[in-house]
PDB file of N, CA and C in Angstrom:
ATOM      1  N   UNK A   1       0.855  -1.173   0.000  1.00  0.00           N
ATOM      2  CA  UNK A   1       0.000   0.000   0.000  1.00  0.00           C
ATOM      3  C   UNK A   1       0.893   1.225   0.000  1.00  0.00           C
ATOM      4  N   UNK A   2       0.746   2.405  -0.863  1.00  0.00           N
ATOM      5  CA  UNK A   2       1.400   3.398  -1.124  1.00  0.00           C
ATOM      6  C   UNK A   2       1.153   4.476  -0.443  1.00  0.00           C
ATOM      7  N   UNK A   3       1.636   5.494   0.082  1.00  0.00           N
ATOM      8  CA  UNK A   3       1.111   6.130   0.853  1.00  0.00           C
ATOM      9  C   UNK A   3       0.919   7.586  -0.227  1.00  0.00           C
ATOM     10  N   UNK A   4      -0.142   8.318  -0.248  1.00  0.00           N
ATOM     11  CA  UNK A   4       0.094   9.779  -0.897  1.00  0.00           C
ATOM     12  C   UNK A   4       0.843  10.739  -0.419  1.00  0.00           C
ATOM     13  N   UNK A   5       1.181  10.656   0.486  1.00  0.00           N
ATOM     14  CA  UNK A   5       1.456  11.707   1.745  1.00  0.00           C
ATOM     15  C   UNK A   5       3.114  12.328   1.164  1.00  0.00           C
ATOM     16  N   UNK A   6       2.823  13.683   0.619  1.00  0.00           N
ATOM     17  CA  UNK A   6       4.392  13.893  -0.202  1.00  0.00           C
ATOM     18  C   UNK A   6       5.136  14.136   0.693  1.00  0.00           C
ATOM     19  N   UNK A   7       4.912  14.088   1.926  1.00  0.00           N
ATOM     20  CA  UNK A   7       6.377  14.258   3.052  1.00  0.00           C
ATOM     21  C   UNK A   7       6.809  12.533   3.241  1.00  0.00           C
ATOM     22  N   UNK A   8       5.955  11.755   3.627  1.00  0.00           N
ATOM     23  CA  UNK A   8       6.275  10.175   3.258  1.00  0.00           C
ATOM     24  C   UNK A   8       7.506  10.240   2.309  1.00  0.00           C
ATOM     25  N   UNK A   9       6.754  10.309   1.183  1.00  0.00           N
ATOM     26  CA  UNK A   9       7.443   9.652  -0.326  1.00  0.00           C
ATOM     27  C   UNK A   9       8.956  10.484  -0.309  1.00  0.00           C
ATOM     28  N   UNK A  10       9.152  12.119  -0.358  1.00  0.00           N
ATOM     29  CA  UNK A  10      10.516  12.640   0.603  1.00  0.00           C
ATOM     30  C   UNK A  10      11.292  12.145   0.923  1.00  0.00           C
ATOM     31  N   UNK A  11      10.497  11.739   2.012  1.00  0.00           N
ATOM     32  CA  UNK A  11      11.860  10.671   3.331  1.00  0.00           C
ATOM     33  C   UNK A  11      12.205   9.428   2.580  1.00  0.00           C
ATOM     34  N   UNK A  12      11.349   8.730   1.822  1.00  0.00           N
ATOM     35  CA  UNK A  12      11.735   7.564   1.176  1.00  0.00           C
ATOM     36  C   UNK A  12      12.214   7.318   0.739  1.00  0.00           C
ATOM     37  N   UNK A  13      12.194   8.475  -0.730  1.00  0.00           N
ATOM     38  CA  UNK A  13      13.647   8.949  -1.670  1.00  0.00           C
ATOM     39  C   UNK A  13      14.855   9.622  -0.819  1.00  0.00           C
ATOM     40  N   UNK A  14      14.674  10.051   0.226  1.00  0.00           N
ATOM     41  CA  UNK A  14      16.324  10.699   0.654  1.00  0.00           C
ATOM     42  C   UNK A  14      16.600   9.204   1.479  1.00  0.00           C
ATOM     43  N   UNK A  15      15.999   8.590   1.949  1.00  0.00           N
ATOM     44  CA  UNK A  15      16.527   7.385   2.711  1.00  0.00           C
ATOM     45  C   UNK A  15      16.878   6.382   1.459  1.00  0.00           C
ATOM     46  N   UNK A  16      16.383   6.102   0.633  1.00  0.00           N
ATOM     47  CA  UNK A  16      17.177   5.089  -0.238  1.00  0.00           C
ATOM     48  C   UNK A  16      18.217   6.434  -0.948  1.00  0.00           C
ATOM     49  N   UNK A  17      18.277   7.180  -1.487  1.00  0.00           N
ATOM     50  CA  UNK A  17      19.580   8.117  -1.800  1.00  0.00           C
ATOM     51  C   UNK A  17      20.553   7.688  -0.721  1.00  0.00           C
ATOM     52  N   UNK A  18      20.255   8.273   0.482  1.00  0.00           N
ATOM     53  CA  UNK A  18      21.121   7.901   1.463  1.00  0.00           C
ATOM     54  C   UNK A  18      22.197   6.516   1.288  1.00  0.00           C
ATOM     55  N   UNK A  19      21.185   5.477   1.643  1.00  0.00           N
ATOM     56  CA  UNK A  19      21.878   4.213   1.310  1.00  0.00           C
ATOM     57  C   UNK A  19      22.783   4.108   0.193  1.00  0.00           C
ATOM     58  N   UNK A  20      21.764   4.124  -1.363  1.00  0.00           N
ATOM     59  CA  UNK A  20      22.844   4.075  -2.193  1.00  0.00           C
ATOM     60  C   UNK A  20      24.100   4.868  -2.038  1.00  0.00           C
ATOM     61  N   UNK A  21      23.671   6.347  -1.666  1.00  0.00           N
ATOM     62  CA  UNK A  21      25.355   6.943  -1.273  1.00  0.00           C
ATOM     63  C   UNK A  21      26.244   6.007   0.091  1.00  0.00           C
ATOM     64  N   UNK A  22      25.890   5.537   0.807  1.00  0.00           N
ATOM     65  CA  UNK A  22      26.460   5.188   1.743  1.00  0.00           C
ATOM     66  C   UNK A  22      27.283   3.564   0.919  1.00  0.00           C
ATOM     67  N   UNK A  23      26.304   2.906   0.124  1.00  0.00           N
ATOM     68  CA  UNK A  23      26.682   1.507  -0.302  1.00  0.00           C
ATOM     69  C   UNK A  23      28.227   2.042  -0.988  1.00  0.00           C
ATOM     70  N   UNK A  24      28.081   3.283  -2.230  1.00  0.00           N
ATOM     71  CA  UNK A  24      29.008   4.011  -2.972  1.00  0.00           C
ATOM     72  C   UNK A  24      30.595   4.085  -2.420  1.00  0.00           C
ATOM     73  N   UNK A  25      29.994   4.691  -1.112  1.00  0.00           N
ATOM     74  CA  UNK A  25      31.149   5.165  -0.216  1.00  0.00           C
ATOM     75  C   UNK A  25      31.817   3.978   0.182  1.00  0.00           C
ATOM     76  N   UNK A  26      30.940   2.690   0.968  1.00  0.00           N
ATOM     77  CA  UNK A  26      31.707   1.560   1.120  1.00  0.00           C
ATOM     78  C   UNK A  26      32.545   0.609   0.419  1.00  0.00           C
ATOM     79  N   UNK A  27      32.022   1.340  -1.309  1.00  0.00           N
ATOM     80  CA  UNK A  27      32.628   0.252  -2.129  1.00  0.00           C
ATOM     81  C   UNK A  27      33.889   0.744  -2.577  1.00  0.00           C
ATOM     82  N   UNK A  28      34.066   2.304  -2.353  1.00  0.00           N
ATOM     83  CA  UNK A  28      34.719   3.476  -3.078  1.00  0.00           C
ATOM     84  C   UNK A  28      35.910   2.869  -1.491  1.00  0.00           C
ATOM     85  N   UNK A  29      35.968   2.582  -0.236  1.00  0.00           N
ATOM     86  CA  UNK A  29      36.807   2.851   0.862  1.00  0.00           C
ATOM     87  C   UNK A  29      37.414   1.281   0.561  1.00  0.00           C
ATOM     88  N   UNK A  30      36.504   0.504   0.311  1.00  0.00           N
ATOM     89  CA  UNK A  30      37.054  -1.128   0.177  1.00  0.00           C
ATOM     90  C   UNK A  30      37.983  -1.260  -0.926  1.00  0.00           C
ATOM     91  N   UNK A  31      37.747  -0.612  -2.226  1.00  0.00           N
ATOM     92  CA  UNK A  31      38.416  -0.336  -3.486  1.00  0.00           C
ATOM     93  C   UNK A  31      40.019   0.418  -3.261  1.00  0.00           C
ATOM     94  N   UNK A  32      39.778   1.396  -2.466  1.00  0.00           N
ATOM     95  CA  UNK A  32      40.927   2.323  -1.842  1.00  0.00           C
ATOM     96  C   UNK A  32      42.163   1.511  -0.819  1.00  0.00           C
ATOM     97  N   UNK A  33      41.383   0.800   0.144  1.00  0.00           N
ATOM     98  CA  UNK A  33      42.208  -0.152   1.049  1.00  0.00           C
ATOM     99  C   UNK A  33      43.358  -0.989   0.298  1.00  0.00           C
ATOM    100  N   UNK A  34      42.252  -1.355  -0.909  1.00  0.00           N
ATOM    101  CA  UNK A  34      42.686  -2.824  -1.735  1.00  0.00           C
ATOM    102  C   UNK A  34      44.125  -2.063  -2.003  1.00  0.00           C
ATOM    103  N   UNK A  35      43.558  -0.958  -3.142  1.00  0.00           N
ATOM    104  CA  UNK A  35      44.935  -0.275  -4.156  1.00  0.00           C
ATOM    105  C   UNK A  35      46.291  -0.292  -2.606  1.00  0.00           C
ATOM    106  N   UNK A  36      45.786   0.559  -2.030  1.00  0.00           N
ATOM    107  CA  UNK A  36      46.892   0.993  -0.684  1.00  0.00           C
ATOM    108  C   UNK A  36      47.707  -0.667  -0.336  1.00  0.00           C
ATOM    109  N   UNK A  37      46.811  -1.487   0.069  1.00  0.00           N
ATOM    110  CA  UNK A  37      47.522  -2.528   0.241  1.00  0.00           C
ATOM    111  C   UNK A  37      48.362  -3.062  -0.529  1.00  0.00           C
ATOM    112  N   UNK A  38      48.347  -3.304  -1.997  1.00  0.00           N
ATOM    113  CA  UNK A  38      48.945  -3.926  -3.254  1.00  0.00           C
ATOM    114  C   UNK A  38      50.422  -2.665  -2.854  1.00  0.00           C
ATOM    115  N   UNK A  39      50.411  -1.128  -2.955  1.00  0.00           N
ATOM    116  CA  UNK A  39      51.389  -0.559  -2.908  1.00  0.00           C
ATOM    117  C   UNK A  39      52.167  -0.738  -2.178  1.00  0.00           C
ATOM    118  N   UNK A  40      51.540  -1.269  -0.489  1.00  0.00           N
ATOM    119  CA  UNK A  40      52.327  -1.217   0.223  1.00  0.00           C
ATOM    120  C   UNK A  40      53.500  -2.769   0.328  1.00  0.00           C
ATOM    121  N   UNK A  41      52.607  -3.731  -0.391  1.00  0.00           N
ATOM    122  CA  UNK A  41      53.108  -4.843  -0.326  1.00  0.00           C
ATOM    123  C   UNK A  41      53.695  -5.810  -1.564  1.00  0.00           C
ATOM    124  N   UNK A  42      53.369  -4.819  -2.198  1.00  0.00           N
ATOM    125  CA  UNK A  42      53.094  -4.941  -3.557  1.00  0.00           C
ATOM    126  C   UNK A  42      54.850  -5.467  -4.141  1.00  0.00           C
ATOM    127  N   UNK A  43      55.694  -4.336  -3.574  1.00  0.00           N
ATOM    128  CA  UNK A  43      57.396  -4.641  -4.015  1.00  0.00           C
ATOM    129  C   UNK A  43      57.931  -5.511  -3.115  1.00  0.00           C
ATOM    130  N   UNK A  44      57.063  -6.293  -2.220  1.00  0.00           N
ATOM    131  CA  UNK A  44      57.812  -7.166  -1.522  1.00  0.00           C
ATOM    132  C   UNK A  44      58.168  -8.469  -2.155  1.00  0.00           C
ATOM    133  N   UNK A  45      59.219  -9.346  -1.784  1.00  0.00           N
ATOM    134  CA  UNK A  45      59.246 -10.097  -2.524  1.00  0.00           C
ATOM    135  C   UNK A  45      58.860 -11.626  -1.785  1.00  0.00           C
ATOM    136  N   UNK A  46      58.160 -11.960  -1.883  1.00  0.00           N
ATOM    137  CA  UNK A  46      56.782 -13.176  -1.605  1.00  0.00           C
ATOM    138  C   UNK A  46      57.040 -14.192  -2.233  1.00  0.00           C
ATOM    139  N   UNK A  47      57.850 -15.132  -1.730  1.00  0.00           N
ATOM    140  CA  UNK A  47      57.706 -16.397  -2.407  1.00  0.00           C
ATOM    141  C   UNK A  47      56.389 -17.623  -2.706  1.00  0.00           C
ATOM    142  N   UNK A  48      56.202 -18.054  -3.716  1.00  0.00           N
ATOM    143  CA  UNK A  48      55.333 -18.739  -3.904  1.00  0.00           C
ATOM    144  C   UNK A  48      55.415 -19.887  -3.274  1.00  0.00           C
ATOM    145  N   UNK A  49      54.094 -20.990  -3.192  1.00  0.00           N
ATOM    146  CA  UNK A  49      54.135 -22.276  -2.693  1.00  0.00           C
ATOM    147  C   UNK A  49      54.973 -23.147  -3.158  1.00  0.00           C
ATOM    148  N   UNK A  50      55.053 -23.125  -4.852  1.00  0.00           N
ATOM    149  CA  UNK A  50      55.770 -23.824  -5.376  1.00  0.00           C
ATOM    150  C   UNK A  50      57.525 -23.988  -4.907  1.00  0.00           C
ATOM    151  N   UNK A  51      57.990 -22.275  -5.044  1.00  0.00           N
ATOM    152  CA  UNK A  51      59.199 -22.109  -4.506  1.00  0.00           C
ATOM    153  C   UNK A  51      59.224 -22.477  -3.271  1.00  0.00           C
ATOM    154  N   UNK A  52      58.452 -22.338  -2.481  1.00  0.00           N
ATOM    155  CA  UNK A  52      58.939 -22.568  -1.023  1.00  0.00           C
ATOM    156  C   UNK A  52      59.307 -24.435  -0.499  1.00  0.00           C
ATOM    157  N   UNK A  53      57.828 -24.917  -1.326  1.00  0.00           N
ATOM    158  CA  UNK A  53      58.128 -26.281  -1.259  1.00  0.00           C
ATOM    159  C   UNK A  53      59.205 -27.062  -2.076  1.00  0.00           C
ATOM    160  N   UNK A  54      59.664 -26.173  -3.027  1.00  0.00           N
ATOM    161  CA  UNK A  54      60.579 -26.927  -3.716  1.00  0.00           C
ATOM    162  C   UNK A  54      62.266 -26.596  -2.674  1.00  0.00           C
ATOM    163  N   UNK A  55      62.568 -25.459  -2.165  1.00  0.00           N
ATOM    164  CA  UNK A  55      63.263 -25.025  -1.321  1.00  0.00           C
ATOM    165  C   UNK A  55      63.234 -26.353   0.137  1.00  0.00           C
ATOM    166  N   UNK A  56      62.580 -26.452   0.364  1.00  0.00           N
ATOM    167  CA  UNK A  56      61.982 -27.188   1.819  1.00  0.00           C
ATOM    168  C   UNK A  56      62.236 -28.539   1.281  1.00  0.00           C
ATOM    169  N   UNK A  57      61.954 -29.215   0.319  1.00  0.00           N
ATOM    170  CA  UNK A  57      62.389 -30.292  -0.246  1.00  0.00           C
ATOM    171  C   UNK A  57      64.304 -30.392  -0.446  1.00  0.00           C
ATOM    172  N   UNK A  58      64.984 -29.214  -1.179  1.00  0.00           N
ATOM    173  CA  UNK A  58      65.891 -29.392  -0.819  1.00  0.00           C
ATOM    174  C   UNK A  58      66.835 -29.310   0.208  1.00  0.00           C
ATOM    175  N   UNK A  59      66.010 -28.834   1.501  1.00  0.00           N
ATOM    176  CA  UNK A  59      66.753 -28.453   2.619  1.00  0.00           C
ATOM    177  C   UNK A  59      67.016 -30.013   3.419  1.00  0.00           C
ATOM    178  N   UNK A  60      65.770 -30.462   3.034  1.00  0.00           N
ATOM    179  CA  UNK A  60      65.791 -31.693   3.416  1.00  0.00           C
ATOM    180  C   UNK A  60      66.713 -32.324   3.572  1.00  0.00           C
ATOM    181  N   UNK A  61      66.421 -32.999   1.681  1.00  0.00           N
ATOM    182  CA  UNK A  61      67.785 -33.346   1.472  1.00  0.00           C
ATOM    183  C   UNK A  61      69.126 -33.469   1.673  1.00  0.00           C
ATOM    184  N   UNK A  62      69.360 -32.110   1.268  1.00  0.00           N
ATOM    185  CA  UNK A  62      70.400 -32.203   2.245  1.00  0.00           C
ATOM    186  C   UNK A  62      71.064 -32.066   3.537  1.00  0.00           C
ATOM    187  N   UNK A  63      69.593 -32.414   4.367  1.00  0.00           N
ATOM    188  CA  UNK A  63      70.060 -32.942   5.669  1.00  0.00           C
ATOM    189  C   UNK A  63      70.126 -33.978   6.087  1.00  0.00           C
ATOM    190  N   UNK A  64      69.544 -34.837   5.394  1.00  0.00           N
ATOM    191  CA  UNK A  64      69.612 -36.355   5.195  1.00  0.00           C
ATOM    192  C   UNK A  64      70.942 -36.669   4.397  1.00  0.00           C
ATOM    193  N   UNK A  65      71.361 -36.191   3.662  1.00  0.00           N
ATOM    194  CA  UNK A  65      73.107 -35.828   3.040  1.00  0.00           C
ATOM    195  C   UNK A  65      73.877 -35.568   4.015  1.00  0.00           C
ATOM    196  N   UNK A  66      73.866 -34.945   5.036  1.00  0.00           N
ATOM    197  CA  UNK A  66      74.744 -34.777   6.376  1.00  0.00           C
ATOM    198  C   UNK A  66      74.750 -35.708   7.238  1.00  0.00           C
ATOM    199  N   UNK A  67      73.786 -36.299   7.301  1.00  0.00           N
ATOM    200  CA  UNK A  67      73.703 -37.331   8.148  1.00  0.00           C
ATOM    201  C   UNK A  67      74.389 -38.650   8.163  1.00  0.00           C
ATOM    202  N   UNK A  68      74.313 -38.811   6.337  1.00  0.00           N
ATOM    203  CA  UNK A  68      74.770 -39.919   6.406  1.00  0.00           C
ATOM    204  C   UNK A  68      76.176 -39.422   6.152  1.00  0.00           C
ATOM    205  N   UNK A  69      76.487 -38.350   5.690  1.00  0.00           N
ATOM    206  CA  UNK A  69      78.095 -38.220   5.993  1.00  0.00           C
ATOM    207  C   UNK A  69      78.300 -38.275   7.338  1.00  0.00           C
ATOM    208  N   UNK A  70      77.831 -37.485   8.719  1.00  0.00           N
ATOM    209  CA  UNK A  70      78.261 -38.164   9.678  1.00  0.00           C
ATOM    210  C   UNK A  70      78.252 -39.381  10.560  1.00  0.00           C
ATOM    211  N   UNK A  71      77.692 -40.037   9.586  1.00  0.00           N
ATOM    212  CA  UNK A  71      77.801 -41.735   9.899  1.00  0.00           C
ATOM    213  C   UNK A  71      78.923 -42.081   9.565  1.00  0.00           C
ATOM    214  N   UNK A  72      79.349 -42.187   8.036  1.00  0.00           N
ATOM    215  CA  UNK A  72      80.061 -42.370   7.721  1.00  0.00           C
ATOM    216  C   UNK A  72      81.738 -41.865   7.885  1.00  0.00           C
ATOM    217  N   UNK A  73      81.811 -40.510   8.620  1.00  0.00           N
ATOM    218  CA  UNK A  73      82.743 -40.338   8.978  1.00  0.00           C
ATOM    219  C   UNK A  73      82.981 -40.768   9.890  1.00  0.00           C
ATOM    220  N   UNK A  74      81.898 -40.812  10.790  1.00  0.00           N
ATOM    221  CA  UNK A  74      82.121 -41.916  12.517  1.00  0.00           C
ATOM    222  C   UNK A  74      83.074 -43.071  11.874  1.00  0.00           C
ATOM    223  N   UNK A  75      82.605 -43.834  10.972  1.00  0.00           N
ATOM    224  CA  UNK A  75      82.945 -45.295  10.711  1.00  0.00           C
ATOM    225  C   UNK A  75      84.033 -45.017  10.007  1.00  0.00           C
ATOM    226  N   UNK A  76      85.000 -43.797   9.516  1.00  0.00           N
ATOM    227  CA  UNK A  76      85.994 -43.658   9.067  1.00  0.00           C
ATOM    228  C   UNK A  76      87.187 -43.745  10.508  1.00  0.00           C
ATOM    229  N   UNK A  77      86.353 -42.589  11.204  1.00  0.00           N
ATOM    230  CA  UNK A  77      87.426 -42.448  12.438  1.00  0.00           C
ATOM    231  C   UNK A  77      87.575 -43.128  13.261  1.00  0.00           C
ATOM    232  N   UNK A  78      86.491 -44.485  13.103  1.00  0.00           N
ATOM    233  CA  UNK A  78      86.857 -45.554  14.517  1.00  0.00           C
ATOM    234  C   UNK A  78      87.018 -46.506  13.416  1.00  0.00           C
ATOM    235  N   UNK A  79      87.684 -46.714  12.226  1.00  0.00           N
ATOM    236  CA  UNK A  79      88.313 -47.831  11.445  1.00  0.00           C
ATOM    237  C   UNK A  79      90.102 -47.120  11.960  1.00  0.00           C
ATOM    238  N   UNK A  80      90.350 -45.626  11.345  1.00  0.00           N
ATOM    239  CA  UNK A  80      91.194 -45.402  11.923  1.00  0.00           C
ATOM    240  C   UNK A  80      92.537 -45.320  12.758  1.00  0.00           C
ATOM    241  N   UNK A  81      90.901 -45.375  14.052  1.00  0.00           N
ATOM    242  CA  UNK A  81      91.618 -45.258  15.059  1.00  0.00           C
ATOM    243  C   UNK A  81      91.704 -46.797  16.182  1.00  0.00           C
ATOM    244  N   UNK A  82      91.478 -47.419  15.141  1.00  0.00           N
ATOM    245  CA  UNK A  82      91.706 -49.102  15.646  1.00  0.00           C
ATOM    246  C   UNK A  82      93.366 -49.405  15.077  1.00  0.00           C
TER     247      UNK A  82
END
């Protein structure tokens, strides 16, 4: 049901104006954050998953490479030292 009442209909149009300006503003501050963030982080240098796991895979490695060299040097220095 519609109301005639031209002070009603007024408030109705400045209250949805309102909103849409307010929705505007939120999308216009979320849009702004975004850009600011990319600048601020933007030149950092961020390794990817790929790099990191491929890194982490070789760290591994070669710690499992140390290991068995210091096995093997154990079993050098007590052949040695017999």
């Amino acid at each position: 049901m519609q109301s005639e009442n031209p002070l009603i209909a007024d408030f109705v149009k400045m209250v949805n104006s309102a909103a849409g300006t307010f929705a505007g503003a939120t999308r216009e501050a979320r849009d702004s954050a975004r850009e600011r963030f990319r600048e601020t982080f933007g030149g950092l240098d961020f390794v990817s998953r790929e790099e990191f796991d491929a890194v982490k895979a070789m760290a591994a490695k070669a710690r499992e490479e140390a290991e068995d060299m210091k096995i093997r040097l154990s079993a050098l220095e007590a052949k040695i030292g017999q």
